[in-house]
Protein backbone atom coordinates (compact mmCIF):
# COMPACT_ATOMS: atom_id res chain seq x y z
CA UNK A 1 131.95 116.15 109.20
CA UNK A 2 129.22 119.13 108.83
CA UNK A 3 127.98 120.48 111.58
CA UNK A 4 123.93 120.85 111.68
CA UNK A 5 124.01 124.89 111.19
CA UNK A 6 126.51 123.81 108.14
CA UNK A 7 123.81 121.42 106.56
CA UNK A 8 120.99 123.53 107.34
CA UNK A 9 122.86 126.53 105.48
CA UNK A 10 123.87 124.16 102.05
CA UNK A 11 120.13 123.34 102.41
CA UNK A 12 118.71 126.98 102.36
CA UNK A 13 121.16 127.68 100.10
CA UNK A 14 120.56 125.15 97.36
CA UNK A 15 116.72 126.03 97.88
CA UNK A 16 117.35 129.56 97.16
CA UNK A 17 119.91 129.59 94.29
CA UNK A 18 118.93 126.13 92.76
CA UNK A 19 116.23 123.97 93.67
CA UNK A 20 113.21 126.54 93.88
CA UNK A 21 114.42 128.49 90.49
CA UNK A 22 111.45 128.20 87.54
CA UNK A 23 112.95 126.31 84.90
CA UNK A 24 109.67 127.19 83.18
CA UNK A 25 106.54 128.77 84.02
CA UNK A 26 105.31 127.03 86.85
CA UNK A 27 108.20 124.63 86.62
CA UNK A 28 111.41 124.27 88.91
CA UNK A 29 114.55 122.69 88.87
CA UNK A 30 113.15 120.55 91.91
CA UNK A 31 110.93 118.73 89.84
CA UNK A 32 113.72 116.47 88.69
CA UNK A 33 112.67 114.42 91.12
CA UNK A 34 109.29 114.03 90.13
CA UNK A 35 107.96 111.97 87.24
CA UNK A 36 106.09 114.51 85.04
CA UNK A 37 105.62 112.35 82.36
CA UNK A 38 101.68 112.09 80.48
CA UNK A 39 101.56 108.70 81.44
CA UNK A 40 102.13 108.99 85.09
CA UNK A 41 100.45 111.96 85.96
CA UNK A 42 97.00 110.65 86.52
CA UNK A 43 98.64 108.24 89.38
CA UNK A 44 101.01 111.33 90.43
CA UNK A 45 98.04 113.65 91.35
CA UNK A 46 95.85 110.52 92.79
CA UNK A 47 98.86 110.37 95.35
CA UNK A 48 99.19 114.29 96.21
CA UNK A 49 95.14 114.23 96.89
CA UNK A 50 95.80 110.97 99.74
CA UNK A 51 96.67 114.00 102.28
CA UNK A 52 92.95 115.55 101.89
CA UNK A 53 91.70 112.06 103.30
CA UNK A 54 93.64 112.54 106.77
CA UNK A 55 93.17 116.51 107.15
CA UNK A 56 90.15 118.63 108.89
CA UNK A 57 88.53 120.31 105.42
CA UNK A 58 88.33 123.65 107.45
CA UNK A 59 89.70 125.80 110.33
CA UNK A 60 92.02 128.72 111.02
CA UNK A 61 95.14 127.66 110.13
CA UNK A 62 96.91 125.45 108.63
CA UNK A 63 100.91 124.71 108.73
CA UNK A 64 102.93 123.93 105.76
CA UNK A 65 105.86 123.03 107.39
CA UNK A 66 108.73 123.04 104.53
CA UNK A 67 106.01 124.56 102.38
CA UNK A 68 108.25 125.46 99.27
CA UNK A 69 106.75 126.83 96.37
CA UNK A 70 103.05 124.91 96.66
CA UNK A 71 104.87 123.62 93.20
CA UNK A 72 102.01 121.29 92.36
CA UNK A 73 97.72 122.23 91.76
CA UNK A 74 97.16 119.39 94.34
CA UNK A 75 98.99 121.00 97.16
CA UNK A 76 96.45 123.92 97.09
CA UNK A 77 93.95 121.92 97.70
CA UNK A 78 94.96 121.12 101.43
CA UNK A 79 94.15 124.84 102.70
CA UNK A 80 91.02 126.03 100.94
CA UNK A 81 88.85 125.25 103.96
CA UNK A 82 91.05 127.16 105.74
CA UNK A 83 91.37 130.47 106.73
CA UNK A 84 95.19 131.02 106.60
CA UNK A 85 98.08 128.80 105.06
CA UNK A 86 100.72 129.18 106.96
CA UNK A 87 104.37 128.77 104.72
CA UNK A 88 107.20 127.95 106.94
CA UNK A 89 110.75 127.43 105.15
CA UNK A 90 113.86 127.63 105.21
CA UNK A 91 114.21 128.91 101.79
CA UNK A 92 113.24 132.82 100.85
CA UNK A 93 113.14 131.72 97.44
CA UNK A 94 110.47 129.41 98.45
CA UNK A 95 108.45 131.91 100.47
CA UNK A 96 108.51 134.37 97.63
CA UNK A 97 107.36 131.69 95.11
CA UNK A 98 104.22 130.45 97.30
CA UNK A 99 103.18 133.81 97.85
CA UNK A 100 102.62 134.34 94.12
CA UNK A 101 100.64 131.37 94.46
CA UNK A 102 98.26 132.31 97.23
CA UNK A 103 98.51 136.05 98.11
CA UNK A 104 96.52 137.12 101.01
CA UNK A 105 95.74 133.45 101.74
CA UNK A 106 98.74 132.72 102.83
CA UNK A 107 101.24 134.14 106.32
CA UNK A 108 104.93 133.25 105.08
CA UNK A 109 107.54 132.53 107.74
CA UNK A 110 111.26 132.37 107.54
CA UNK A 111 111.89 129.59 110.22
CA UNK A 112 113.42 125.91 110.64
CA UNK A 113 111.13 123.48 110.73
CA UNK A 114 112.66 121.15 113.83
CA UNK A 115 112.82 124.83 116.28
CA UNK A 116 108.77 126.05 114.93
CA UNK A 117 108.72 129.78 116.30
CA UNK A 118 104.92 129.25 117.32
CA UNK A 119 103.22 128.60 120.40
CA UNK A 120 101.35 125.07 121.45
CA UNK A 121 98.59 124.39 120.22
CA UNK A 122 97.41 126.72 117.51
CA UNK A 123 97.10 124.86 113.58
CA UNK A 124 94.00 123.16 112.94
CA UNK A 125 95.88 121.21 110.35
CA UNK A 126 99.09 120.89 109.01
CA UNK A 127 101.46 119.63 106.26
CA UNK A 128 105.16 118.56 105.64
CA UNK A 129 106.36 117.14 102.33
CA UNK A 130 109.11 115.31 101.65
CA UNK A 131 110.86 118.03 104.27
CA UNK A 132 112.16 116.45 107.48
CA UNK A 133 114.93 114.56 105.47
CA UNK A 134 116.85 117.45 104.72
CA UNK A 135 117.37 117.57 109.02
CA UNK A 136 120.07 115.68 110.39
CA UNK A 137 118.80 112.50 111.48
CA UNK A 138 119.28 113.47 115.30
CA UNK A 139 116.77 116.26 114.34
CA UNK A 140 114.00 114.29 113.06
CA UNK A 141 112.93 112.90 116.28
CA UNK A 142 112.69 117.10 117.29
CA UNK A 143 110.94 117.84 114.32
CA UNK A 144 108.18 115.22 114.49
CA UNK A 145 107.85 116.25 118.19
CA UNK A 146 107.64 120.16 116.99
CA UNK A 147 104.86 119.34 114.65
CA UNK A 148 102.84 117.46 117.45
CA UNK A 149 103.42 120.48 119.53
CA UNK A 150 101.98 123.59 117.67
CA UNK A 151 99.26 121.60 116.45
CA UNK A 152 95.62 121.94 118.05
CA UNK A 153 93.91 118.97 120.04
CA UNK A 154 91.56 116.91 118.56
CA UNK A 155 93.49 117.84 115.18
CA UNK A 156 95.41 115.83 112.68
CA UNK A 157 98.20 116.37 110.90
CA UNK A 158 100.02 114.45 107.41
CA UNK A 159 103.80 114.26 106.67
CA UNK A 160 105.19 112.80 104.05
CA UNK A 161 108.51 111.46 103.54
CA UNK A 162 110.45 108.76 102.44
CA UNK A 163 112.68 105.83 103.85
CA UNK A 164 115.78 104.99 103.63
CA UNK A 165 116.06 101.59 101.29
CA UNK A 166 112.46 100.08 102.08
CA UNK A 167 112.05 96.31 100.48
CA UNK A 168 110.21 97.21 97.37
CA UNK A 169 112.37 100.10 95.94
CA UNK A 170 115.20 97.34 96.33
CA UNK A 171 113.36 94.64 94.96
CA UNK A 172 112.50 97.45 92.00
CA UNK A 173 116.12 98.26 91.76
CA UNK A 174 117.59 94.90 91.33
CA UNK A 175 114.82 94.28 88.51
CA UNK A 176 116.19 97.57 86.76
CA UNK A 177 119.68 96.13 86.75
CA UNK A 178 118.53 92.59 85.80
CA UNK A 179 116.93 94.92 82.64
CA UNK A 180 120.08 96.38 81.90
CA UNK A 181 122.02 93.17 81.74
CA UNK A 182 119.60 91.91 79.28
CA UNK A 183 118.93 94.89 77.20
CA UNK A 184 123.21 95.02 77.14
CA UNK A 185 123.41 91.18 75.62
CA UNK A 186 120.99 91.70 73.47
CA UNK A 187 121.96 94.73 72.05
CA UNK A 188 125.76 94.21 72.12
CA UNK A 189 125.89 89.75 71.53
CA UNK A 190 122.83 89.49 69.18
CA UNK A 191 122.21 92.49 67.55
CA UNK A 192 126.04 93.73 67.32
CA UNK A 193 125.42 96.90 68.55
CA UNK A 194 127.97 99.18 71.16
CA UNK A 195 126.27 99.11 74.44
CA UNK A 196 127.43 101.06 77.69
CA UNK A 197 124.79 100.21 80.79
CA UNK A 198 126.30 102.82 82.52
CA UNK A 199 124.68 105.29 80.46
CA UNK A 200 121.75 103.69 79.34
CA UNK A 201 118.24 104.81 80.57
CA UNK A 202 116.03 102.68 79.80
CA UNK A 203 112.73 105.35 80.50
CA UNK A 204 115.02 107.71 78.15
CA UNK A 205 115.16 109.82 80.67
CA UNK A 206 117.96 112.35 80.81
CA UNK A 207 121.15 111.66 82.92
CA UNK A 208 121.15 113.30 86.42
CA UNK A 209 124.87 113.30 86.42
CA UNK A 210 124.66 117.14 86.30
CA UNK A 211 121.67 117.54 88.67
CA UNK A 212 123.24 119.09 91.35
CA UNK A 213 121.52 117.74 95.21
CA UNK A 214 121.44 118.49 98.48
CA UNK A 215 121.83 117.18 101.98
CA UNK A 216 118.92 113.83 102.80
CA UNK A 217 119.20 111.64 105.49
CA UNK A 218 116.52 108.96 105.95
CA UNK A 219 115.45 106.67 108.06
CA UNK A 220 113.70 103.56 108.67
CA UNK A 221 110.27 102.23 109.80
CA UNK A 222 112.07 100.66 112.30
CA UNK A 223 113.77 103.43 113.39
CA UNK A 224 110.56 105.62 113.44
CA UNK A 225 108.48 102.53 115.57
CA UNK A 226 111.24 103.23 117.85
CA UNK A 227 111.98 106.92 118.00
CA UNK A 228 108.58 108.84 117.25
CA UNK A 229 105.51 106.30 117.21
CA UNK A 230 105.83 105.83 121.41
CA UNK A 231 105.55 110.12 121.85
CA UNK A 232 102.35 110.53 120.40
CA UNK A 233 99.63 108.88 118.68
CA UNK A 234 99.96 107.96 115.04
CA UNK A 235 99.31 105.99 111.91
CA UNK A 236 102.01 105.03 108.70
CA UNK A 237 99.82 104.66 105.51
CA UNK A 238 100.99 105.29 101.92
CA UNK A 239 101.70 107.90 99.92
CA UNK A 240 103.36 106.48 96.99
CA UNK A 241 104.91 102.98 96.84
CA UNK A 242 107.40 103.55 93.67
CA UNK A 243 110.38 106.54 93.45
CA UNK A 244 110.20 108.29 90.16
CA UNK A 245 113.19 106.36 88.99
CA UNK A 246 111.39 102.97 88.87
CA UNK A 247 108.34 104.81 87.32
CA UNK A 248 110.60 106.05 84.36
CA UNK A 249 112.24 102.77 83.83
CA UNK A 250 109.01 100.78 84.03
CA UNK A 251 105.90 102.73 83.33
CA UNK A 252 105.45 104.07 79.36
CA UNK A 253 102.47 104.57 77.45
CA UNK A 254 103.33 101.73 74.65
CA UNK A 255 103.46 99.02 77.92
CA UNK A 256 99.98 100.26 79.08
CA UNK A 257 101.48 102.09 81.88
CA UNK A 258 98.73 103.91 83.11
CA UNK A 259 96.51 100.94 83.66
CA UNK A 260 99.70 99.34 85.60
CA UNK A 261 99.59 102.56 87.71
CA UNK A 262 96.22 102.30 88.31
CA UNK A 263 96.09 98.75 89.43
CA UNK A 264 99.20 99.87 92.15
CA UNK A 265 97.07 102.76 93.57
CA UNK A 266 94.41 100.25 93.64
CA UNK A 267 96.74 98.03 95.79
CA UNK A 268 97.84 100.47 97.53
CA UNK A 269 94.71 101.36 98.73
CA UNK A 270 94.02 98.17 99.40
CA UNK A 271 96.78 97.13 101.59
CA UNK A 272 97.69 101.02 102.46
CA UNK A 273 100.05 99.96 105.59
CA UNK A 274 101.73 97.74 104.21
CA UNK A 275 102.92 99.40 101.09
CA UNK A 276 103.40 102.17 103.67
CA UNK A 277 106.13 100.33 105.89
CA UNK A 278 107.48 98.77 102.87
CA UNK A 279 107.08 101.57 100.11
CA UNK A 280 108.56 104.33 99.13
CA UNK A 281 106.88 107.23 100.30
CA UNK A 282 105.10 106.51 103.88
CA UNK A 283 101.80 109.09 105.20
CA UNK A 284 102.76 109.73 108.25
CA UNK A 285 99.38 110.84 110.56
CA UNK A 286 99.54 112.79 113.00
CA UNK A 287 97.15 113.11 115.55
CA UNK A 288 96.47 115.15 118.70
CA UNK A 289 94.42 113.89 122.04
């Protein structure tokens, strides 16, 4: 079994030599995980603007805690009220990338996100995206605590992450296999045709079998009512219900996908905690007394 230096070194390491590499201008090999697609990026960038709703517009500084490369326009959004954003990564690729993207704007530290080399008390705001899973899972409950720590009172503070299994992504997964099944008779009983599900996409995406990953442990909103949510005050809201796999097999332009998309941020927004406990993608807010 790894020990947590181990994992924390395959992290920085696929950071630096894979993950935070351009692909193309502006694009890295990270963004495999997100759904880039026309159709869905109206609902994509909706979801990367929720954090502006829980954040101070202006003040000192703010944290991005597991900033990366600020990949997407949205994320710059969170600091311009601010005087300083604040990278801290694990990943020198990652620093060097975000500091093309803000310059002077931005202070760029080489730390680990669950041991923050800062004193109590100092951000104004802060970030963390889809960055405490890459901890081992007895970290989490450190890092959350970390975040609370350096962060100034009266302040707020958003993380975003995602659990392990929630009820919807299965519910969405089992109706992706169902669509395989039928797709396979129909293509291979009625129509004749050769027909291998295991290689079938039905968004046409391509395969991932040569995507290399890295180290994510999740957890649950159980675990999290019971680990973090008695240290400190806090709220679970959405982010994003659906993972980018059930947007690629379900959401396409010729099924009127981006008016399906809008009617889920619509719900969401609607019923935010409860797609936030059983979504996806929970906003986790922080907040300091």
């Amino acid at each position: 079994m790894s020990t947590e230096t181990e994992i924390k070194q395959n992290v920085r390491e696929f950071y630096d030599q894979i993950g935070w590499q351009e692909v193309s201008e502006g694009v890295y090999q990270n963004a495999h995980y997100e759904d880039l697609r026309p159709v869905a990026q109206e609902y994509i960038s909706r979801c990367h603007l929720r954090v502006l709703r829980h954040l101070q517009t202006e003040g000192g500084y703010l944290l991005d805690a597991g900033s990366g490369p600020i990949q997407y326009p949205e994320y710059l959004k969170y600091s311009e009220g601010y005087d300083f954003r604040v990278c801290a990564d694990i990943s020198i690729q990652a620093l060097m990338e975000a500091r093309k993207r803000i310059g002077e704007h931005g202070l760029f530290v080489f730390c680990d996100i669950a041991h923050l080399p800062f004193p109590p008390n100092v951000f104004d705001g802060l970030v963390s995206l889809h960055t405490i899973h890459h901890l081992p899972i007895d970290e989490h409950t450190r890092a959350y605590g970390e975040l609370h720590r350096v962060l100034a009172p009266e302040k707020t503070g958003v993380v975003v992450n995602g659990w392990y299994r929630p009820p919807l992504a299965e519910f969405l997964s089992r109706l992706r296999k169902f669509v395989l099944r039928v797709q396979g008779f129909v293509a291979h009983r009625l129509l004749g045709r050769p027909y291998d599900r295991e290689k079938v996409n039905p968004a046409g995406a391509k395969d991932d079998s040569d995507v290399k990953h890295t180290f994510i442990e999740k957890n649950s909103p159980a675990w999290f009512k019971r680990q973090i949510a008695p240290k400190f005050p806090l709220e679970i809201y959405v982010w994003r219900s659906v993972n980018v796999k059930h947007t690629r097999a379900f959401i396409h332009e010729r099924w009127g996908g981006r008016g399906i998309l809008r009617f889920l941020f619509w719900l969401e927004d609607r019923f935010p905690r409860w797609f936030g406990e059983n979504g996806q993608y929970p906003l986790v807010v922080i907040r300091k007394v």
